[in-house]
Protein backbone atom coordinates (compact mmCIF):
# COMPACT_ATOMS: atom_id res chain seq x y z
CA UNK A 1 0.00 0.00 0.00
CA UNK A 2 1.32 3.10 -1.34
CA UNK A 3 -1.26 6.24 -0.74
CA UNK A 4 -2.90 6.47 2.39
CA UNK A 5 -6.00 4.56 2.89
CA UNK A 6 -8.67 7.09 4.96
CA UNK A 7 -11.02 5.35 6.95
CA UNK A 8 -13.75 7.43 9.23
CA UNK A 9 -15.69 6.25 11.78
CA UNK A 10 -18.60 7.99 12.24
CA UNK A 11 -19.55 8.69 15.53
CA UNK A 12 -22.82 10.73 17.20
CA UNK A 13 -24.99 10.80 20.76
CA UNK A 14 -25.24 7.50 22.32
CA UNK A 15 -22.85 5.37 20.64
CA UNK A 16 -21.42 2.17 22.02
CA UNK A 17 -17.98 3.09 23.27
CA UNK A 18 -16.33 -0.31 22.29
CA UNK A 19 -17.88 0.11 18.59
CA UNK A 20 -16.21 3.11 17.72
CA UNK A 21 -12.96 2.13 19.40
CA UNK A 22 -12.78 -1.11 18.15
CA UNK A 23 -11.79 -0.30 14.76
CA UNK A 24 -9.82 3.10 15.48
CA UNK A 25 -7.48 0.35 17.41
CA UNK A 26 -7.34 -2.12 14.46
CA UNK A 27 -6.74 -0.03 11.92
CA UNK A 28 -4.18 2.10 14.02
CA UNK A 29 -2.06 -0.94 15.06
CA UNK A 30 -2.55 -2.16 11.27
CA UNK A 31 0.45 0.40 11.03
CA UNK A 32 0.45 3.79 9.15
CA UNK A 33 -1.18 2.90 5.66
CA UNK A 34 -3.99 3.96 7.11
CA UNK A 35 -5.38 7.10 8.10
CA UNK A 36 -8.02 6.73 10.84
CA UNK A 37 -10.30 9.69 12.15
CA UNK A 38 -13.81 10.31 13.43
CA UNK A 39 -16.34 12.28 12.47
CA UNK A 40 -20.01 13.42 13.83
CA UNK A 41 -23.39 14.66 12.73
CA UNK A 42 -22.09 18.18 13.36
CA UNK A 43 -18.10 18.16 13.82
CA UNK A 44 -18.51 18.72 17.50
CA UNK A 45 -18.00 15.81 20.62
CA UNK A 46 -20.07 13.36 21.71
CA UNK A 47 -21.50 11.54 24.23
CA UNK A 48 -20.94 7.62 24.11
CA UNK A 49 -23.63 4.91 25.65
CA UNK A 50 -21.40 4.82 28.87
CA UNK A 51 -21.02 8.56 29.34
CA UNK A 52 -17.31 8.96 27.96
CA UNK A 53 -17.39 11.81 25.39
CA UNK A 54 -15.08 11.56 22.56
CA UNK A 55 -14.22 14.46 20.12
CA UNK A 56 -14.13 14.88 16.60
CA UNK A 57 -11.96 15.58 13.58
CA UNK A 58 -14.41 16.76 11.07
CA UNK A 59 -18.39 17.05 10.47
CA UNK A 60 -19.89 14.62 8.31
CA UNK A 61 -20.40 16.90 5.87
CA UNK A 62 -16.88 17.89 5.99
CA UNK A 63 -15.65 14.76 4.74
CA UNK A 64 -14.65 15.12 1.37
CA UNK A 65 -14.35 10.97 0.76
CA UNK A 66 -13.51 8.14 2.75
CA UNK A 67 -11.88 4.21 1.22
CA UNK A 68 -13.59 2.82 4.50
CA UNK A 69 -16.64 4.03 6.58
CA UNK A 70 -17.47 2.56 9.86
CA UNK A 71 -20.99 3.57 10.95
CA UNK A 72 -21.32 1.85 14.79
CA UNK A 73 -24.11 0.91 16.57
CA UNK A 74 -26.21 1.90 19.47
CA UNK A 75 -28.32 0.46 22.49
CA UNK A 76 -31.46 2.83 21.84
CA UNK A 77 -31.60 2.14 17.70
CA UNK A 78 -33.49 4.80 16.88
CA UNK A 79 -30.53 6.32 17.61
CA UNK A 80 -29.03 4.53 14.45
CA UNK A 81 -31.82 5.32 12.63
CA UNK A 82 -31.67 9.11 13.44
CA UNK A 83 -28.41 9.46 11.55
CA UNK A 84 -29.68 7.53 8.90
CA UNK A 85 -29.43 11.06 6.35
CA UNK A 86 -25.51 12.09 7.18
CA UNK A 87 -25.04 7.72 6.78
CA UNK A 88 -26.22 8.21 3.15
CA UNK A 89 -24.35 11.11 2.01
CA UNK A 90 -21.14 9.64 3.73
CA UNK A 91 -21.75 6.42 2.01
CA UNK A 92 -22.55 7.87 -1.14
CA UNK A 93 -18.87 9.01 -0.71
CA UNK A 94 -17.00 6.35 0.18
CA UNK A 95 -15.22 3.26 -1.37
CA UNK A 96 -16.93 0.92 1.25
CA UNK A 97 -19.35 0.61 4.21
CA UNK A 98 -19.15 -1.24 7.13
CA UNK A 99 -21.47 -0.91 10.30
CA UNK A 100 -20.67 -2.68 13.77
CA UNK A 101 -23.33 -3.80 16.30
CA UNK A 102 -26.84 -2.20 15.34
CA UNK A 103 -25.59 0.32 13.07
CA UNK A 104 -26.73 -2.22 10.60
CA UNK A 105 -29.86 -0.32 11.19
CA UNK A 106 -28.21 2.73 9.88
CA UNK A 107 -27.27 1.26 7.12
CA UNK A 108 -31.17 -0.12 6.95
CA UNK A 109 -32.43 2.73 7.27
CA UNK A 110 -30.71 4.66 4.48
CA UNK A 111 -31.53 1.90 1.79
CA UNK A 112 -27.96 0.27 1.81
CA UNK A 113 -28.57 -2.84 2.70
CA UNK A 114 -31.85 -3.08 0.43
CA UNK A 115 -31.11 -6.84 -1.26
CA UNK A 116 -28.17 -7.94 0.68
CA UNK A 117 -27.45 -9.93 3.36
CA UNK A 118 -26.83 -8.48 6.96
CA UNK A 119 -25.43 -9.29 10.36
CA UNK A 120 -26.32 -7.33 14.02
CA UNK A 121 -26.40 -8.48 17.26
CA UNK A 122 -28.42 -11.61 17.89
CA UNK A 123 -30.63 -9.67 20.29
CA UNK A 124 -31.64 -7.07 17.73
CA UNK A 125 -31.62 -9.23 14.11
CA UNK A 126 -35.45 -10.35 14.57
CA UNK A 127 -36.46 -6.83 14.93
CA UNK A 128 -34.17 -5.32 12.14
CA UNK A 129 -35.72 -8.22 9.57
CA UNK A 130 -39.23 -7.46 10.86
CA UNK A 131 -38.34 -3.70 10.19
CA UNK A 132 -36.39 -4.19 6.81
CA UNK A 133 -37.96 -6.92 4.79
CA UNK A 134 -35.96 -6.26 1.89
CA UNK A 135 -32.76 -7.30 4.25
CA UNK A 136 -31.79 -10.96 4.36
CA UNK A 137 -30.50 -10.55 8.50
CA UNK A 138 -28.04 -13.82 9.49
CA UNK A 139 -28.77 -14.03 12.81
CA UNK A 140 -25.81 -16.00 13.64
CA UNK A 141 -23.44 -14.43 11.38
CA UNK A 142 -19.90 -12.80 13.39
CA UNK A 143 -20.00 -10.46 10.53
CA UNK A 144 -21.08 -10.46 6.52
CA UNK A 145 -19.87 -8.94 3.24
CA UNK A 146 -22.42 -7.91 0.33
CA UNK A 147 -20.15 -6.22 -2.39
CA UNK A 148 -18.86 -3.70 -1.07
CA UNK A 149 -21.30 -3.02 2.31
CA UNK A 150 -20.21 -5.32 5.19
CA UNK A 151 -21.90 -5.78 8.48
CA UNK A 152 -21.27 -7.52 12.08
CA UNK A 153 -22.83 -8.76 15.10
CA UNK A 154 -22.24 -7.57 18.55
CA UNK A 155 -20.15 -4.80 20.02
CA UNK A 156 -16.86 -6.69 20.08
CA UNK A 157 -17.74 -8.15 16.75
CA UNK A 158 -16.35 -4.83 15.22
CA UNK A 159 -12.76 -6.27 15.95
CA UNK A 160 -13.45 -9.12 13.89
CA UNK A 161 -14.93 -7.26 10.96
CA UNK A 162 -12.04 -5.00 10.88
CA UNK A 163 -9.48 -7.55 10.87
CA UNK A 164 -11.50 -8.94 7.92
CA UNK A 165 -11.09 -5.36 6.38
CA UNK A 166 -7.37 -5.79 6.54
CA UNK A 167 -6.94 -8.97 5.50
CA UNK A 168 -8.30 -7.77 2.53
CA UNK A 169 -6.20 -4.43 2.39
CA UNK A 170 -2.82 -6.58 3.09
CA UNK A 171 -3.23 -10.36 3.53
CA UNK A 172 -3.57 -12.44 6.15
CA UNK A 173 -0.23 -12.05 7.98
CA UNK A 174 -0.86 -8.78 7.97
CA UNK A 175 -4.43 -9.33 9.43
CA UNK A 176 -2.75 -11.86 11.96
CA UNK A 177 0.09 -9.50 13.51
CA UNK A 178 -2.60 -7.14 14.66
CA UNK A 179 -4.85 -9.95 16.07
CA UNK A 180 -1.45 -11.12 17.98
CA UNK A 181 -1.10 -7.45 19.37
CA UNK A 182 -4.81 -7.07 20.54
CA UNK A 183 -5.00 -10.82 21.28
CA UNK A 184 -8.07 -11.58 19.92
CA UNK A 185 -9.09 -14.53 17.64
CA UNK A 186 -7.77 -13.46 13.80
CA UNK A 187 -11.09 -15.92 12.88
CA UNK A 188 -13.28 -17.01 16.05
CA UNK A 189 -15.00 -20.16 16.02
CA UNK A 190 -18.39 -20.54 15.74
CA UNK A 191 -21.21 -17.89 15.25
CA UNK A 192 -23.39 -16.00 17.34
CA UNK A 193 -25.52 -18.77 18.82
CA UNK A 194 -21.99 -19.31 21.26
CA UNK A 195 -22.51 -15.74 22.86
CA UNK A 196 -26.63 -15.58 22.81
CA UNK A 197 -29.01 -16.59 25.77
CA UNK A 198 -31.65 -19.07 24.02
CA UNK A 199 -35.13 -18.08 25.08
CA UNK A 200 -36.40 -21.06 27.42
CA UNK A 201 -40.24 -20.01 28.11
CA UNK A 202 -41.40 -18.31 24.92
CA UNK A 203 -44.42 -15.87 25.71
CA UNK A 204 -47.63 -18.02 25.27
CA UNK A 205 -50.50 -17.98 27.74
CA UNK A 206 -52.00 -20.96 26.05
CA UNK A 207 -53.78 -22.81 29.02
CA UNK A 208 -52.29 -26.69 27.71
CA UNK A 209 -48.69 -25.77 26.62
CA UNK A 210 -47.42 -22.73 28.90
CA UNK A 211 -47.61 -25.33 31.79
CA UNK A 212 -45.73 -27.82 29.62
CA UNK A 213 -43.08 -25.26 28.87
CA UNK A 214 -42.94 -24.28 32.30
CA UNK A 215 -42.04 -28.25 33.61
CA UNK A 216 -39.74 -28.56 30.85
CA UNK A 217 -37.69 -25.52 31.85
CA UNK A 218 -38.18 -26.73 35.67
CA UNK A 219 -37.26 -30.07 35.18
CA UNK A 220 -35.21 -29.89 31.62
CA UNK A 221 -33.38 -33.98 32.47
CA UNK A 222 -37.04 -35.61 33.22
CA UNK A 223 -39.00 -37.55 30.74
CA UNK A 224 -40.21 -34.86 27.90
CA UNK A 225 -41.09 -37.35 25.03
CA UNK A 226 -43.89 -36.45 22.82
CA UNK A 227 -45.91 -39.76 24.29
CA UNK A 228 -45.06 -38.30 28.24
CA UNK A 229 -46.23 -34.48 27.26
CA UNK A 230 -49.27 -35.78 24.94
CA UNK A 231 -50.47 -37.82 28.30
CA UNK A 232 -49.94 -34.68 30.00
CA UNK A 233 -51.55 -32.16 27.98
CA UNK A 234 -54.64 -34.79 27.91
CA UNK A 235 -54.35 -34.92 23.84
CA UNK A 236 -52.90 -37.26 21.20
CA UNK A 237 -49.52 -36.66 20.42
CA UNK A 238 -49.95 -35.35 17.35
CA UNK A 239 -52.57 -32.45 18.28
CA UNK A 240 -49.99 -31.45 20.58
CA UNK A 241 -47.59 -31.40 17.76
CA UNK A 242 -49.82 -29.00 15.90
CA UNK A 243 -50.13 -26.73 19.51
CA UNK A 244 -46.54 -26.47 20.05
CA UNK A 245 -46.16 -24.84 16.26
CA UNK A 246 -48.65 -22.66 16.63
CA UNK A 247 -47.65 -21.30 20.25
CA UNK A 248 -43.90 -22.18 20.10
CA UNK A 249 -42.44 -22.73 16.62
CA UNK A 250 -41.31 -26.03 17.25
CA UNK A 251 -41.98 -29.45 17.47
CA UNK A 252 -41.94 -30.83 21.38
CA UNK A 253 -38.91 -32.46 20.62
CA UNK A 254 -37.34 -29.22 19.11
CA UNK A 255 -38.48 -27.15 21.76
CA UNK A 256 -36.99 -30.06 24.64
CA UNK A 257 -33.59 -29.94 22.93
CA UNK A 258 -33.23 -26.51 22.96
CA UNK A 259 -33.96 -25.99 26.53
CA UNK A 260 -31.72 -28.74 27.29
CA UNK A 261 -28.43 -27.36 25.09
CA UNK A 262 -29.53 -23.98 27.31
CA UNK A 263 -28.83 -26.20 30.62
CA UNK A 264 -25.98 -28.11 29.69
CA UNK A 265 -24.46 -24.19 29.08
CA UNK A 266 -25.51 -23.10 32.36
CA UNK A 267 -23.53 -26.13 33.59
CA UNK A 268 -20.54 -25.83 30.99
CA UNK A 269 -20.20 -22.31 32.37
CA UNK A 270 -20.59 -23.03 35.96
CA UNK A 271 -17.73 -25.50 36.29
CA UNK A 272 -19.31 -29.22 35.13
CA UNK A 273 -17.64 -31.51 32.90
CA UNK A 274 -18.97 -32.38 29.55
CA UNK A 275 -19.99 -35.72 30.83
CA UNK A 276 -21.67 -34.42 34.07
CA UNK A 277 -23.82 -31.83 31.56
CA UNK A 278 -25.05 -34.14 29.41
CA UNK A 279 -26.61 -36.28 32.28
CA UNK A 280 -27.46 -33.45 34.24
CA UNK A 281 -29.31 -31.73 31.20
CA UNK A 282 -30.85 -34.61 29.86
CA UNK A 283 -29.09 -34.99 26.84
CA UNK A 284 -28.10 -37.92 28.15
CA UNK A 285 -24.08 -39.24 26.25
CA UNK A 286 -21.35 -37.32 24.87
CA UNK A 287 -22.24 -37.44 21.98
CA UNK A 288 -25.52 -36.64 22.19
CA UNK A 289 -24.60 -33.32 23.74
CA UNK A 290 -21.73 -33.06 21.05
CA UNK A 291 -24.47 -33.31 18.39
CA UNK A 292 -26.70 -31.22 19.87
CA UNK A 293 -24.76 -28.58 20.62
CA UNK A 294 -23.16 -28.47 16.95
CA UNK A 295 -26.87 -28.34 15.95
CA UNK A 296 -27.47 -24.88 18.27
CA UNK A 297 -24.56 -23.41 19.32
CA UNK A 298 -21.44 -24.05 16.48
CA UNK A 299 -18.52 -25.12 19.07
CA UNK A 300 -17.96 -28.33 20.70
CA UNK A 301 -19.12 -28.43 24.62
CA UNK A 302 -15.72 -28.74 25.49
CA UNK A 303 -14.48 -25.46 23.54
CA UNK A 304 -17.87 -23.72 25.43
CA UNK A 305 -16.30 -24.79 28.20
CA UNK A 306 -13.20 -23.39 27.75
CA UNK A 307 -14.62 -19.93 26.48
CA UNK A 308 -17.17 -19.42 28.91
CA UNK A 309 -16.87 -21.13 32.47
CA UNK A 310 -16.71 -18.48 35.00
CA UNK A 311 -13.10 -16.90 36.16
CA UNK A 312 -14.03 -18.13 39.60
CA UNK A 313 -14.52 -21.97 38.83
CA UNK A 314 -11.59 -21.30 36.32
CA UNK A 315 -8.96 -20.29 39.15
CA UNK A 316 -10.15 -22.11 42.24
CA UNK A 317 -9.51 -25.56 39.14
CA UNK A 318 -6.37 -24.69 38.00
CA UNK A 319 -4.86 -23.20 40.89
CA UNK A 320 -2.98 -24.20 44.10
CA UNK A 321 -4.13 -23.20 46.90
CA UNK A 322 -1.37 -21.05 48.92
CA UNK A 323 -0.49 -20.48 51.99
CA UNK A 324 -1.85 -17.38 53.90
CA UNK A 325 0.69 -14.68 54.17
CA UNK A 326 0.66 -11.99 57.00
CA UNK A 327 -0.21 -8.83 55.96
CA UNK A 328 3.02 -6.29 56.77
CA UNK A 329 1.61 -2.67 58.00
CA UNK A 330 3.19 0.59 58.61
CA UNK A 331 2.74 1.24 62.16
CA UNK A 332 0.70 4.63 62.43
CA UNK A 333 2.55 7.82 64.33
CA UNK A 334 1.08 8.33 67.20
C-alpha cells in the first residue's frame, strides 16, 4: 500500500464506546497505511452509551471521501436510525461501508442494505428483519460482506470485521500481527448462537402448553417425550404437535432440545464436565450433547467450556491453593 487509505468512523450521541474504538485500534495498530479519524453529525464531541465523550476531527459533511466508513451501533436504535441522512451522504462518498453492532440499522435505514445480506447483534436481528424486509438478516453471522457493504454482530464483533477489512487491504499475515497485538481470535470459532441466551419459556398464555413449557424448563433432564407431554396435555400426540407450532415454533422435541443445550451451558459455564452436563441436562451421552450442541450453538461443549466457564470456577480448578501470608503494616505515628 502506497497512498494512504482514509477510513472514518462515524460517531454521534449514544454510541457504544467499544464500537467506535474497536476499529480506530485495528486499523491504528494495522500500522500507518492507514489514516483513521472520526467524524459526527455536526463536527462537534459526543456523548458515548457509557457517558465517555469523545471528540471529533471533522463534520460529516466535511468529509470530502472516505476508502472505508465505519458507521457503529447503538443500544437505543433509533438512535441509528436518526443518523440515517448524514449515513447516506457519507456512504454515497465512500469506497466501502461497514457498520458494527446495530448500526446495521443505519445502514437499513438509508436503503444500503436493500437486497443484501446483513449481520447485528443476535438480540436485535429479529427486529431489524421485521423492520427491513428487503434485508436478508443472518442471525448467527460474526459479521457479513455484500459487495462492497459489510456488516457484524455484537459490540466486540467490530474487531473481527475490521481484521476482515485488513486482510483484505494486506493479507492475512498482515491481518494476523494485529490480532497477535490485541489478542483476539484473527477468525473465532463458531457464530453468534456461542454468545446468545436461548429463550427457554417463549411468551404463550396458552392454558395446555405454557404449563408444559414451564415443567420442561423446571425439570429440563425428566422424561419430555412427545408420548409423556401428549399424556400430559390430555391430547394425542400429534394435536400437541400442531399446539406447540402454533404457540412455540417447534416441534416438542425441538423445543426439549433446545432448553436442554440452554442447561448443559448453564452447567458448561458453571464448572461441570462435559460428561456431568449431558446427564445433568438430559441430553443424556457425549455425543448426544456433542451433536446437539453443533446443531445450536457451532462449538464443541468442550471449547464452550473453555470460552465461557466463570473466572471463579476457572482459578479455584487450576490453581494451588497457597499459603496465607501476614499482611506487613506501617505502624501509624502516634
Amino acid at each position: 500500500m502506497t497512498t494512504t487509505h482514509d477510513v472514518w468512523v462515524f460517531a454521534f450521541d449514544g454510541v457504544r464506546l467499544l464500537d467506535v474504538s474497536a476499529p480506530l485500534e485495528v486499523f491504528s495498530t494495522a500500522g500507518s497505511g492507514y489514516g483513521v479519524r472520526v467524524c459526527t453529525p455536526d463536527g462537534r464531541g459526543v456523548r458515548t452509551s457509557c457517558g465517555l465523550r469523545i471528540g471529533a476531527d471533522r463534520a460529516a459533511g466535511e468529509v470530502p471521501g472516505a476508502d472505508t466508513l465505519i458507521v457503529p451501533g447503538a443500544v437505543d436504535v433509533e438512535r441509528c436510525v436518526a443518523v440515517a441522512p448524514e449515513v447516506a451522504e457519507l456512504a454515497a462518498r465512500s469506497g466501502r461501508v461497514a457498520s458494527v453492532c446495530t448500526g446495521a440499522f443505519a445502514l437499513a435505514a438509508a436503503g444500503l442494505l436493500d437486497g443484501r445480506r446483513a449481520a447485528t447483534h443476535w438480540e436485535h436481528a429479529e427486529a431489524l428483519a421485521r423492520r427491513y424486509p428487503a434485508v436478508e438478516v443472518s442471525a448467527d453471522a460474526i459479521h457479513v460482506r455484500d459487495g462492497e457493504v459489510w456488516s457484524s454482530a455484537g459490540v466486540t464483533a467490530g474487531i473481527d470485521l475490521c481484521l476482515a477489512l485488513v486482510e483484505e487491504d494486506r493479507g492475512p499475515e498482515a491481518a494476523r500481527a494485529v490480532a497477535r497485538d490485541l489478542v483476539v481470535f484473527l477468525q473465532r470459532p463458531g457464530g453468534q448462537s456461542q454468545f446468545s441466551a436461548a429463550s427457554r419459556t417463549p411468551p404463550t398464555r396458552h392454558p395446555v402448553v405454557r404449563p408444559l413449557l414451564d415443567a420442561v424448563a423446571a425439570d429440563p433432564a425428566a422424561d419430555h417425550g412427545a408420548p409423556a407431554l401428549a399424556r400430559r396435555a390430555g391430547m394425542s400426540a400429534r394435536h400437541l404437535a400442531r399446539l406447540f407450532r402454533e404457540q412455540v415454533g417447534a416441534t416438542p422435541a425441538e423445543y426439549v432440545e433446545r432448553v436442554r443445550v440452554e442447561a448443559a451451558r448453564m452447567l458448561l459455564e458453571g464448572g461441570a464436565s462435559v460428561t456431568g452436563a449431558a446427564a445433568r441436562s438430559g441430553l443424556g451421552s457425549d455425543e448426544s450433547l456433542r451433536r446437539a450442541f453443533a446443531r445450536h450453538v457451532g462449538v464443541t461443549p468442550s471449547a464452550y467450556a473453555a470460552r465461557f466457564r466463570t473466572t471463579a470456577s476457572s482459578w479455584v480448578s487450576r490453581t494451588p491453593r497457597l499459603a496465607r501470608t501476614p499482611l506487613t503494616r506501617t505502624p501509624r505515628r502516634p
